[in-house]
C-alpha atoms as a PDB file:
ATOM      1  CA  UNK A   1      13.834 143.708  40.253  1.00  0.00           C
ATOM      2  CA  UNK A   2      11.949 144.843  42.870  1.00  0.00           C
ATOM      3  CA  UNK A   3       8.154 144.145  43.520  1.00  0.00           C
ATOM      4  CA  UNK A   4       6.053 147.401  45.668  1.00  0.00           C
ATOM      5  CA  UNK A   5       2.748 147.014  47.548  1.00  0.00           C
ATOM      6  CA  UNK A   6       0.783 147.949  43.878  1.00  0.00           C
ATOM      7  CA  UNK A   7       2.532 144.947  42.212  1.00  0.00           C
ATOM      8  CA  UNK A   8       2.037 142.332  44.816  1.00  0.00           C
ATOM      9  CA  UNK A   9      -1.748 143.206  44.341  1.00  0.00           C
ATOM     10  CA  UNK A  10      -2.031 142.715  40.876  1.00  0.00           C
ATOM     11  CA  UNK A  11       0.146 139.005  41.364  1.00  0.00           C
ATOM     12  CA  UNK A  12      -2.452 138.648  44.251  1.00  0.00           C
ATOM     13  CA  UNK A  13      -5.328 139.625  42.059  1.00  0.00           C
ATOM     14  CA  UNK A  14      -3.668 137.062  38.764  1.00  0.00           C
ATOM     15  CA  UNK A  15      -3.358 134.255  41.160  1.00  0.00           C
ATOM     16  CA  UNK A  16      -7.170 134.821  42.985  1.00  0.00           C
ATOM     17  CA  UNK A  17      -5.686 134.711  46.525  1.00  0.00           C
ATOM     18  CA  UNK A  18      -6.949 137.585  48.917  1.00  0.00           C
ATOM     19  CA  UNK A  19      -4.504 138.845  50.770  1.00  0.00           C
ATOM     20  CA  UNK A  20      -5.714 141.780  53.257  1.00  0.00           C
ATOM     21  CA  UNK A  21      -4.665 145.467  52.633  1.00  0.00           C
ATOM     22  CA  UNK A  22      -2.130 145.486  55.645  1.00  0.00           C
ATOM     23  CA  UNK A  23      -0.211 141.956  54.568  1.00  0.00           C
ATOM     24  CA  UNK A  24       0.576 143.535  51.279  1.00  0.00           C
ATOM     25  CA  UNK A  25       4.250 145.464  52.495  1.00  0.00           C
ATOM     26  CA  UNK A  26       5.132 142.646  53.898  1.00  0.00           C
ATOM     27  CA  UNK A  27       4.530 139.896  51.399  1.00  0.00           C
ATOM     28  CA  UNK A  28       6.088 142.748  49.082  1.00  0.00           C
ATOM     29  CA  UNK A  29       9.417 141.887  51.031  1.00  0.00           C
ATOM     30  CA  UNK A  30       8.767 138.207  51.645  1.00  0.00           C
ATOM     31  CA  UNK A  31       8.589 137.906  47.432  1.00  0.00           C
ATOM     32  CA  UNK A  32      11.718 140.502  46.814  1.00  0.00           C
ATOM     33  CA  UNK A  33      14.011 138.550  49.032  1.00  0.00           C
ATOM     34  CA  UNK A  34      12.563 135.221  47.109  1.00  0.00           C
ATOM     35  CA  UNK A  35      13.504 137.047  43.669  1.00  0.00           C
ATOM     36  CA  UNK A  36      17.175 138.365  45.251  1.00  0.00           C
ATOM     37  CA  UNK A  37      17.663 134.512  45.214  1.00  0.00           C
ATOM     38  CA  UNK A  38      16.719 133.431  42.330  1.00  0.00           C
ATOM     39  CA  UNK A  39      19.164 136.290  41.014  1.00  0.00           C
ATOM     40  CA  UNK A  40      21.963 134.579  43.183  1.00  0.00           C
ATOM     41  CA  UNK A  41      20.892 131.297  41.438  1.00  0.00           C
ATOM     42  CA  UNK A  42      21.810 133.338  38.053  1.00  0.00           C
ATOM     43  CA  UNK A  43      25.242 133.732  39.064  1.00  0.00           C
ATOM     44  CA  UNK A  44      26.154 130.077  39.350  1.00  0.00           C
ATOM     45  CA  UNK A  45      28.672 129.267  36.448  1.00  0.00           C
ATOM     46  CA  UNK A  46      26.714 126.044  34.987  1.00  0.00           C
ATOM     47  CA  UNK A  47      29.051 126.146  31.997  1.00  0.00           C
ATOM     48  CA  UNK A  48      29.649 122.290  30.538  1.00  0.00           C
ATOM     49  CA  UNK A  49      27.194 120.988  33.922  1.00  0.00           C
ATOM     50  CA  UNK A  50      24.815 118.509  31.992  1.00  0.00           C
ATOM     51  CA  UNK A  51      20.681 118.685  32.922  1.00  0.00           C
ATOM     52  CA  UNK A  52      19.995 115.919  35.224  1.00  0.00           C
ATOM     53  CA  UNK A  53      17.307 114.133  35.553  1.00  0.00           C
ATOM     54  CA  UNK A  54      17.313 112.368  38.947  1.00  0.00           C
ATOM     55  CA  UNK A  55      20.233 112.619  41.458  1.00  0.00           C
ATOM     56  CA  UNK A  56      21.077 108.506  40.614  1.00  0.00           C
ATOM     57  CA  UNK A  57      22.253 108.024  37.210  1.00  0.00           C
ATOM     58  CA  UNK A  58      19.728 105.761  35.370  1.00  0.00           C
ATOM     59  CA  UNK A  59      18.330 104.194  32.059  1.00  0.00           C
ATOM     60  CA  UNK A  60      14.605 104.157  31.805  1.00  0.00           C
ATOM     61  CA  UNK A  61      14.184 100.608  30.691  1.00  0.00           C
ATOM     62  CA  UNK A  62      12.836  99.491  27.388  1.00  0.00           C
ATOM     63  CA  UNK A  63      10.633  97.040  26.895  1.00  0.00           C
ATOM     64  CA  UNK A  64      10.353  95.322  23.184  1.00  0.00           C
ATOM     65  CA  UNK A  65       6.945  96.931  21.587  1.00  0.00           C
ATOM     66  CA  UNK A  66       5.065  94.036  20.834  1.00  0.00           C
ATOM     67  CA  UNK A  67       1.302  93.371  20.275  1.00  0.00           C
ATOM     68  CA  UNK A  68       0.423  91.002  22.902  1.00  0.00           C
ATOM     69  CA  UNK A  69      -3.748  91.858  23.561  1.00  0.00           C
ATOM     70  CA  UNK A  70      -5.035  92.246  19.944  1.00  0.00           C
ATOM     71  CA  UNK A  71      -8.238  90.382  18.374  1.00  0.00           C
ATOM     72  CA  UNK A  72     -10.072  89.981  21.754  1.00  0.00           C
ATOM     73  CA  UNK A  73     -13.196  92.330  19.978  1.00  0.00           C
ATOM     74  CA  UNK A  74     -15.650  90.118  21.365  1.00  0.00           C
ATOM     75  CA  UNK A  75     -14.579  89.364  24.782  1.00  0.00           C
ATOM     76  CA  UNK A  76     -14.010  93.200  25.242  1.00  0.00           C
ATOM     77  CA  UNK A  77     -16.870  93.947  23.858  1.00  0.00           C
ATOM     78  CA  UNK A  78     -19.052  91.122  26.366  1.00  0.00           C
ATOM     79  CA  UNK A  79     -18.797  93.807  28.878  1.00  0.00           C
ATOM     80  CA  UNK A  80     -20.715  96.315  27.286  1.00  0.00           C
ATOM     81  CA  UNK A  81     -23.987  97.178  28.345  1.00  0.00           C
ATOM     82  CA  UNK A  82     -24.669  97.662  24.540  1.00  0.00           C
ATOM     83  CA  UNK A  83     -22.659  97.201  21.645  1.00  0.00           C
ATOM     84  CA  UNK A  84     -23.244  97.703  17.629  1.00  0.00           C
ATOM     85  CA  UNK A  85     -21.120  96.889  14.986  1.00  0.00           C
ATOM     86  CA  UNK A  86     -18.170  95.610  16.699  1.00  0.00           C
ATOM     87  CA  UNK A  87     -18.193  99.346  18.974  1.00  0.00           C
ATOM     88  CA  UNK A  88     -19.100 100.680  22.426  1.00  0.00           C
ATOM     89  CA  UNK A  89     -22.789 102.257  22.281  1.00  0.00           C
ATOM     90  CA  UNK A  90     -22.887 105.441  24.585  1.00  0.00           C
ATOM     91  CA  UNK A  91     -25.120 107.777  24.864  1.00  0.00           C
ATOM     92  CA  UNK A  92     -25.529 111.147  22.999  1.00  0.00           C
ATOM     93  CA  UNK A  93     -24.095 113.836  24.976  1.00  0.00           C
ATOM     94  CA  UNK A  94     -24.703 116.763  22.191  1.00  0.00           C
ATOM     95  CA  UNK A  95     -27.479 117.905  20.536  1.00  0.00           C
END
């Protein structure tokens, strides 16, 4: 694939960055070199390779899912500028 001066204004124009008439050409060649890469990348036999994660073989650890905050209604709720019926009051922000 390979990306002309036309193209590179229309990613230019998508992405809202200005880039001045002249800079075109050779942004043109900057990004087709950056693609002739990633097509390089393509060619890399990744059969059987599994996805990693991080470079350091880990476990994420688990922690046991227990309730340990519940039935504090009231002493949340003595923070609250105003409260009703056990809830947060906040003001209406649509008509």
């Amino acid at each position: 694939m390979s990306l002309d001066k036309e193209t590179v204004r229309k990613i230019a124009t998508l992405a809202r960055i200005k880039v001045d008439e002249d800079a075109l050409e050779p942004l043109a060649g900057e990004l087709n070199n950056i693609l002739g890469w990633v097509e390089q990348l393509s060619e890399v036999d990744t059969e059987g390779v599994p996805p990693m994660t991080s470079v350091v073989a880990t476990e994420a650890y688990q922690r046991p899912d227990r309730v340990t905050d519940g039935d504090k209604v009231e002493e949340i709720l003595a923070n609250a500028p105003e409260e009703a019926q056990g809830f947060f009051v906040v003001p209406k922000v649509i008509e």
